[in-house]
PDB file of N, CA and C in Angstrom:
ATOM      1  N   UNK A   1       6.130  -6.483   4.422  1.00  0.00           N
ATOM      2  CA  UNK A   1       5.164  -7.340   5.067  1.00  0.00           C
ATOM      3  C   UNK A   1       3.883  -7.344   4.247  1.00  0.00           C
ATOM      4  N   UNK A   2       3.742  -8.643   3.897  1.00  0.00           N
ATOM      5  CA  UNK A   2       2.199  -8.374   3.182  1.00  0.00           C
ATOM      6  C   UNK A   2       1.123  -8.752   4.128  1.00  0.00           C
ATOM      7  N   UNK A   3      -0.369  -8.089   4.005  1.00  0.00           N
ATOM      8  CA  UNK A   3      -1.554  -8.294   4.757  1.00  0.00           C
ATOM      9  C   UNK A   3      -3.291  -7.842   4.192  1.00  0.00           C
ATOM     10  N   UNK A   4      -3.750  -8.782   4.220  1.00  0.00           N
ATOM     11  CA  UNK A   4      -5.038  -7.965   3.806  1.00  0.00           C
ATOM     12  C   UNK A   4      -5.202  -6.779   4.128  1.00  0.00           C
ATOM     13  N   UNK A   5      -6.101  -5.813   3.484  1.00  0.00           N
ATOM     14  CA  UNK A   5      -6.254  -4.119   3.842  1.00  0.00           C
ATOM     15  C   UNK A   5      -7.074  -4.601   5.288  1.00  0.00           C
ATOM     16  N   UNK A   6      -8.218  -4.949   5.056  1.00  0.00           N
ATOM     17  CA  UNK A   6      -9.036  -4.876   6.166  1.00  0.00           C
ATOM     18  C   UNK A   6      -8.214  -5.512   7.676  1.00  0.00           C
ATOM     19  N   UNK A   7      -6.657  -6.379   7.777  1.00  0.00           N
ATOM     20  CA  UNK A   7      -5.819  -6.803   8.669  1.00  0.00           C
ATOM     21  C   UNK A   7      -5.100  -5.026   8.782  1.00  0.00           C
ATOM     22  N   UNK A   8      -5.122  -4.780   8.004  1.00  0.00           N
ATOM     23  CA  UNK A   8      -4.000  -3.429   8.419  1.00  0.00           C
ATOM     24  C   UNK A   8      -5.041  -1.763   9.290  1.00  0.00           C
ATOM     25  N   UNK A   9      -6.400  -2.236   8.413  1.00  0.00           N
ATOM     26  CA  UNK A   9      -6.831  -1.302   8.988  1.00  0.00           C
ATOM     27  C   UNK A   9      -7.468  -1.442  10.588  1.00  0.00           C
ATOM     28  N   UNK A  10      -7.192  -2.865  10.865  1.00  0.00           N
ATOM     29  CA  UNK A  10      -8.278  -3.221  12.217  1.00  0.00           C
ATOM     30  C   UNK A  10      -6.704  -2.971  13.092  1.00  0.00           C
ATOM     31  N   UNK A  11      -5.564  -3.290  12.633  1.00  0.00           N
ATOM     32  CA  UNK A  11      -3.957  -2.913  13.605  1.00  0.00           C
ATOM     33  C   UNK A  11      -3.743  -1.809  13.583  1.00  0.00           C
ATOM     34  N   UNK A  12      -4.106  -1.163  12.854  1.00  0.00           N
ATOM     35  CA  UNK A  12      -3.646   0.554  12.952  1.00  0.00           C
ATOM     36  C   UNK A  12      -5.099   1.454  13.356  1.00  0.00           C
ATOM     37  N   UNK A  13      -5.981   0.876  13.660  1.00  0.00           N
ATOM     38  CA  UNK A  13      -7.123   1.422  14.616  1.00  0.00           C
ATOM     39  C   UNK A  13      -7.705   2.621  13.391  1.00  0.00           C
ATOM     40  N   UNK A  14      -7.367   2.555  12.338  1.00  0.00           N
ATOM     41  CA  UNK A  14      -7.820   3.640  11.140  1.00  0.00           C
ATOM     42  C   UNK A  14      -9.544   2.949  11.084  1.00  0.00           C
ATOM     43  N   UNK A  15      -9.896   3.918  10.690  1.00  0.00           N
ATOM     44  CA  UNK A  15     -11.715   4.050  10.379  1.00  0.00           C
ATOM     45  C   UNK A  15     -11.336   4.579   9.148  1.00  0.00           C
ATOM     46  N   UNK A  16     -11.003   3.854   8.049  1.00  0.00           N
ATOM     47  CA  UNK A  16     -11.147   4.222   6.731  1.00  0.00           C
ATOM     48  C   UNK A  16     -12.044   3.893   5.287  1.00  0.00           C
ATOM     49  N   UNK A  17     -12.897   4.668   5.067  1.00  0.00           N
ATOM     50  CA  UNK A  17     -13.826   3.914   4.161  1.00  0.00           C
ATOM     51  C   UNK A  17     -12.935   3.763   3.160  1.00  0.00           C
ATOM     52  N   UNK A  18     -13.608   2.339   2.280  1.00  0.00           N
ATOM     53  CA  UNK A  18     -12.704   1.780   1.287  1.00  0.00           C
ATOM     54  C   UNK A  18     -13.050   3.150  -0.359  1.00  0.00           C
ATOM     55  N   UNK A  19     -13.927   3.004  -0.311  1.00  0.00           N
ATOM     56  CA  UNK A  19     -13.774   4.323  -1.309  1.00  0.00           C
ATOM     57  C   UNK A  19     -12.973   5.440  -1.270  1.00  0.00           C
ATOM     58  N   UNK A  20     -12.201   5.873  -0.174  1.00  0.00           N
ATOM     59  CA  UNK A  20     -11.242   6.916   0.268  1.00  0.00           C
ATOM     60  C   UNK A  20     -10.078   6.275   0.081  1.00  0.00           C
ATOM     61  N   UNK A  21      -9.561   5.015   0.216  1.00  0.00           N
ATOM     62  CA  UNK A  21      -8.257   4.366  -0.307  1.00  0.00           C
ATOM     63  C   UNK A  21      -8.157   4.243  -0.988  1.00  0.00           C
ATOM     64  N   UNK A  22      -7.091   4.772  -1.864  1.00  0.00           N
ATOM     65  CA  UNK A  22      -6.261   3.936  -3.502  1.00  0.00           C
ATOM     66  C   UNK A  22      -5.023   3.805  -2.949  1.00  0.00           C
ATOM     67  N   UNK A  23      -4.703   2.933  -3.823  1.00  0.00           N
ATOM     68  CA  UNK A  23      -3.195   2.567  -4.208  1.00  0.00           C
ATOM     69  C   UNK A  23      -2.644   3.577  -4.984  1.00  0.00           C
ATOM     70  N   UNK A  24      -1.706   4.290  -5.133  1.00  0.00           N
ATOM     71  CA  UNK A  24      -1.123   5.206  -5.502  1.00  0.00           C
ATOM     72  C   UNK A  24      -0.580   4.891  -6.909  1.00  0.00           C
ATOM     73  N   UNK A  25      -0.154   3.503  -7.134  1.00  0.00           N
ATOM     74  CA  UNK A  25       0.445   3.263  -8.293  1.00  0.00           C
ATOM     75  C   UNK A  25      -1.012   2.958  -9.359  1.00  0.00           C
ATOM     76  N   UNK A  26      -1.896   2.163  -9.255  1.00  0.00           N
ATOM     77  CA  UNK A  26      -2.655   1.918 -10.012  1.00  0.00           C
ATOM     78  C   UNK A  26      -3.556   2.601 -10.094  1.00  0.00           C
ATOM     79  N   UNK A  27      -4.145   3.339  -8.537  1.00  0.00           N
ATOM     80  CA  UNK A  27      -5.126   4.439  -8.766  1.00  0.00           C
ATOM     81  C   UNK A  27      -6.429   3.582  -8.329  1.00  0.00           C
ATOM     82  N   UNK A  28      -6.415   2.199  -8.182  1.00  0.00           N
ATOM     83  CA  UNK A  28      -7.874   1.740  -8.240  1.00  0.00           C
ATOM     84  C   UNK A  28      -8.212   1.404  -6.149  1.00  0.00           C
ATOM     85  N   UNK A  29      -8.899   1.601  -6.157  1.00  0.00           N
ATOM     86  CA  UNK A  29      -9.528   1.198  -4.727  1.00  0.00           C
ATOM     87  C   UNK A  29      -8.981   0.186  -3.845  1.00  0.00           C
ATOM     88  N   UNK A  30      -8.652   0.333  -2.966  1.00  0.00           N
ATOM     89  CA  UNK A  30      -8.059  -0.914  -2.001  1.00  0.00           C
ATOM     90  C   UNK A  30      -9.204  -1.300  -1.392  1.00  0.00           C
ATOM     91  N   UNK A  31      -9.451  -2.503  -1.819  1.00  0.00           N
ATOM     92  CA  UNK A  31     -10.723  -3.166  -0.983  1.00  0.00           C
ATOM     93  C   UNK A  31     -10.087  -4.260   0.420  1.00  0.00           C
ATOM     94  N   UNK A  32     -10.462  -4.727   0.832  1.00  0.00           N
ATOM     95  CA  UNK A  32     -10.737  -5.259   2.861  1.00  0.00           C
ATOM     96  C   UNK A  32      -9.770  -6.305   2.558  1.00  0.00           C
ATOM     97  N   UNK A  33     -10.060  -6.662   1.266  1.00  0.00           N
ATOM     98  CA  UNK A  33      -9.093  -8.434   0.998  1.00  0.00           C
ATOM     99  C   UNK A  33      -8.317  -8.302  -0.094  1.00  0.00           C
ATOM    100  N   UNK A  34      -8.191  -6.979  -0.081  1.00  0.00           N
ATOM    101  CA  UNK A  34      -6.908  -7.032  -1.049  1.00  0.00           C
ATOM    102  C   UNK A  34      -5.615  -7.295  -0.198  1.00  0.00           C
ATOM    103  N   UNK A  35      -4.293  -7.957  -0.928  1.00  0.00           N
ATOM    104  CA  UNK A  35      -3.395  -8.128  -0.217  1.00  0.00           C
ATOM    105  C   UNK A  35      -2.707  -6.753  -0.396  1.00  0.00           C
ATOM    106  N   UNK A  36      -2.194  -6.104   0.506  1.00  0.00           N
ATOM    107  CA  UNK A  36      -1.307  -5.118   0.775  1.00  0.00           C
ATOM    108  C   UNK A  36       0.115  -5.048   1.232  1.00  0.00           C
ATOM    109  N   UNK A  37       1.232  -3.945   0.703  1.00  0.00           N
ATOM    110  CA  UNK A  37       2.300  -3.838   1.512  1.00  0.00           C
ATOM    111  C   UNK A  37       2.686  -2.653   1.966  1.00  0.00           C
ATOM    112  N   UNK A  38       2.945  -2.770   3.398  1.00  0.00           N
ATOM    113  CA  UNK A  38       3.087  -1.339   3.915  1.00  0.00           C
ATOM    114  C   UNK A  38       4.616  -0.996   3.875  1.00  0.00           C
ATOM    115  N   UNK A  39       5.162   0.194   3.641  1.00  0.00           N
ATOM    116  CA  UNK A  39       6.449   0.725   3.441  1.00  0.00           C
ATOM    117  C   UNK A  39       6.836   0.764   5.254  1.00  0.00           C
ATOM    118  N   UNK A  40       7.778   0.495   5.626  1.00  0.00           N
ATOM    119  CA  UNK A  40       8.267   0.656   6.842  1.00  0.00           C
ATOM    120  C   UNK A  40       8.653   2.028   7.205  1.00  0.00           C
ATOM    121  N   UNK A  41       9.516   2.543   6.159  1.00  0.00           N
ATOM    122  CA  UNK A  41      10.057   3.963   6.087  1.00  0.00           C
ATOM    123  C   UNK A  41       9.001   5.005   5.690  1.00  0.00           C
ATOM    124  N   UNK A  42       7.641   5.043   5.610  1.00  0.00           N
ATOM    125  CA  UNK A  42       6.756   6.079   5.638  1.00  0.00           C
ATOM    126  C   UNK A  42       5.186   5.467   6.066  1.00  0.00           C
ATOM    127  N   UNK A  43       4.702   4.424   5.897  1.00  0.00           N
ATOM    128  CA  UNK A  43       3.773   3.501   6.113  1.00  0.00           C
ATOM    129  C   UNK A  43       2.947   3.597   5.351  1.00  0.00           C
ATOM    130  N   UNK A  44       3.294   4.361   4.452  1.00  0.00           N
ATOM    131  CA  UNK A  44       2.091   4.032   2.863  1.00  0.00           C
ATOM    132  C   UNK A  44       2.073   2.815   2.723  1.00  0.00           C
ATOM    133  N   UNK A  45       0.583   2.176   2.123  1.00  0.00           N
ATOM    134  CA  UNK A  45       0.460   1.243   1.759  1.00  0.00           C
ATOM    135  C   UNK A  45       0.120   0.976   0.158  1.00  0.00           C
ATOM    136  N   UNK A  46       0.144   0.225  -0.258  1.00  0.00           N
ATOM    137  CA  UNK A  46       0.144  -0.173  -1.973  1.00  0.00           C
ATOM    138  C   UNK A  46      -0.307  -1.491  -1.920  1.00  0.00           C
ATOM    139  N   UNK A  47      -1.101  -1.799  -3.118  1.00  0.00           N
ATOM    140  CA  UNK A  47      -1.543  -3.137  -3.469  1.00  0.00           C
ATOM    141  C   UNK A  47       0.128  -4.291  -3.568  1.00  0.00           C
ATOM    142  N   UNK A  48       0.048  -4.995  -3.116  1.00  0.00           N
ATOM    143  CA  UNK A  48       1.009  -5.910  -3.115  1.00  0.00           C
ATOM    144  C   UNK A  48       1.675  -6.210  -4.423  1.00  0.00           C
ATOM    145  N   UNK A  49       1.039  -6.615  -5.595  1.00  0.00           N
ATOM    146  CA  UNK A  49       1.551  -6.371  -6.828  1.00  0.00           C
ATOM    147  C   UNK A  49       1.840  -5.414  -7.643  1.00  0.00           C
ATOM    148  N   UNK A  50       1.402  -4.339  -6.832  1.00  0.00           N
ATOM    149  CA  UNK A  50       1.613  -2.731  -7.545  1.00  0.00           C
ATOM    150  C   UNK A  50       3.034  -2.457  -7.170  1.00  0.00           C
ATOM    151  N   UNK A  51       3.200  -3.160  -5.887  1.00  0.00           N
ATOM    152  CA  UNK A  51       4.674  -2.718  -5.294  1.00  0.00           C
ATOM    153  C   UNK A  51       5.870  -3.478  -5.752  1.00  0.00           C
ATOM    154  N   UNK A  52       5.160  -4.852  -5.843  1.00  0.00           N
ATOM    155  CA  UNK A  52       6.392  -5.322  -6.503  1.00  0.00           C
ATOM    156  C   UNK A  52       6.634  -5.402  -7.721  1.00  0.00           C
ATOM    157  N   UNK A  53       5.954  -4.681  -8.736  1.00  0.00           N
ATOM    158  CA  UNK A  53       6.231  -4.181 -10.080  1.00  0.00           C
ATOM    159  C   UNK A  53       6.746  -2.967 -10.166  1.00  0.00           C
ATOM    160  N   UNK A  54       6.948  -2.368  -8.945  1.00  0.00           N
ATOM    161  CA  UNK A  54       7.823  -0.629  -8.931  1.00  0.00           C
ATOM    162  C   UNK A  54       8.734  -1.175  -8.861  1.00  0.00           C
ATOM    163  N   UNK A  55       9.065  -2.177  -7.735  1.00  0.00           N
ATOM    164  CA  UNK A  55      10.580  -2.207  -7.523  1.00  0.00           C
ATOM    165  C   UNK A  55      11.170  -3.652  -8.766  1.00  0.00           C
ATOM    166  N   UNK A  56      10.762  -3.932  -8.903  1.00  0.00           N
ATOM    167  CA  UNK A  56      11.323  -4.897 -10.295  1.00  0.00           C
ATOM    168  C   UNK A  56      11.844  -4.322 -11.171  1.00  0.00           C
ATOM    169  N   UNK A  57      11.135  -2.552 -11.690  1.00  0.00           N
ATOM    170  CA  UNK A  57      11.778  -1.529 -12.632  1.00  0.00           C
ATOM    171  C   UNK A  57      12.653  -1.165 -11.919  1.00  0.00           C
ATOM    172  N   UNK A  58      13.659  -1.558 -10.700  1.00  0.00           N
ATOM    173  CA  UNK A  58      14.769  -0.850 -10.169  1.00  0.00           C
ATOM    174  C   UNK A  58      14.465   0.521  -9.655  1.00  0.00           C
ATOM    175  N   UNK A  59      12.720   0.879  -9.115  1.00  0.00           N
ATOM    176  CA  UNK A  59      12.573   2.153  -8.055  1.00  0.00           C
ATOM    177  C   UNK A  59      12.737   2.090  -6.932  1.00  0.00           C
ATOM    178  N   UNK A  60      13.621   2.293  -6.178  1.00  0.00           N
ATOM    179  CA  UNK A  60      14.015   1.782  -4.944  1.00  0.00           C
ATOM    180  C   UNK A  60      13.681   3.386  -3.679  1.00  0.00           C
ATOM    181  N   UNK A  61      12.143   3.740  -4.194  1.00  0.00           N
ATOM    182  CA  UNK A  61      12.061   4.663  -3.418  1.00  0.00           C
ATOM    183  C   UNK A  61      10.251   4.140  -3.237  1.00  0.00           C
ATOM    184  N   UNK A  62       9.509   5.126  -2.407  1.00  0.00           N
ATOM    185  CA  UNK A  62       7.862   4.981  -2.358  1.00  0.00           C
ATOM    186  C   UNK A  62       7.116   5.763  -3.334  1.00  0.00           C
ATOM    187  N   UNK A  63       6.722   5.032  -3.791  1.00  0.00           N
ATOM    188  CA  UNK A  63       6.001   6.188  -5.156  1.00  0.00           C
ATOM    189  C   UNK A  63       4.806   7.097  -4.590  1.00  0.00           C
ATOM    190  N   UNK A  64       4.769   6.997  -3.634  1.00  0.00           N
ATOM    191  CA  UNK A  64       3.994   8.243  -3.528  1.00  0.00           C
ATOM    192  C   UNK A  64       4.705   9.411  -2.978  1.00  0.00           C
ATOM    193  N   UNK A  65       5.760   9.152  -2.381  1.00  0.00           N
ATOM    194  CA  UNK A  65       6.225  10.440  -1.603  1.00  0.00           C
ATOM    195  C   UNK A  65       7.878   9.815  -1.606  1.00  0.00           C
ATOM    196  N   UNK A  66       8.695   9.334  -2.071  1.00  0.00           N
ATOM    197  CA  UNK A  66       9.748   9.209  -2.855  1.00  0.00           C
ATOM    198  C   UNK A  66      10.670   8.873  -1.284  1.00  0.00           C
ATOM    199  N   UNK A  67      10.264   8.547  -0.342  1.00  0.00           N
ATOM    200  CA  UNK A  67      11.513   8.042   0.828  1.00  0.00           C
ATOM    201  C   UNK A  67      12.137   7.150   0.379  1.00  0.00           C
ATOM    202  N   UNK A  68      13.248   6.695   1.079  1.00  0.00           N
ATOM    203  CA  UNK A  68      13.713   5.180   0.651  1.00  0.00           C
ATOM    204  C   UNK A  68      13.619   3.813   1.064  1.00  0.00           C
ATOM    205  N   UNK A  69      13.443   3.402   0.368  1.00  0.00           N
ATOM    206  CA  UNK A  69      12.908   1.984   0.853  1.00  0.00           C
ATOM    207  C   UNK A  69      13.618   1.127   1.299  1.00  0.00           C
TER     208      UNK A  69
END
């Protein structure tokens, strides 16, 4: 499912400052309007193009904590 950060953080009731979020794959800051995708099977979230450049290399797990996707 893709969604802006700031859509995911107002549904999941999180109080998260944006300086405390990264994306795990790129490392850089998730800002309010970045588009995001949340993993179903752990609910990490990742920049939307970060994710679909993991799984294009055939990683068919969550790069931050390796469940399956």
């Amino acid at each position: 499912m893709v969604m802006e950060f700031g859509d995911f953080l107002g549904k999941s009731g999180k109080k998260v400052e944006e300086a405390d979020s990264v994306c795990p794959v790129c490392l850089d800051c998730l800002k309010t309007t970045d588009e995001i995708r949340e993993l179903s099977s752990c609910s990490h979230v990742f920049h939307k193009g970060c994710l679909d450049m993991w799984i294009d290399r055939q990683r068919f797990s969550c790069p931050y904590c390796r469940a399956d996707l």
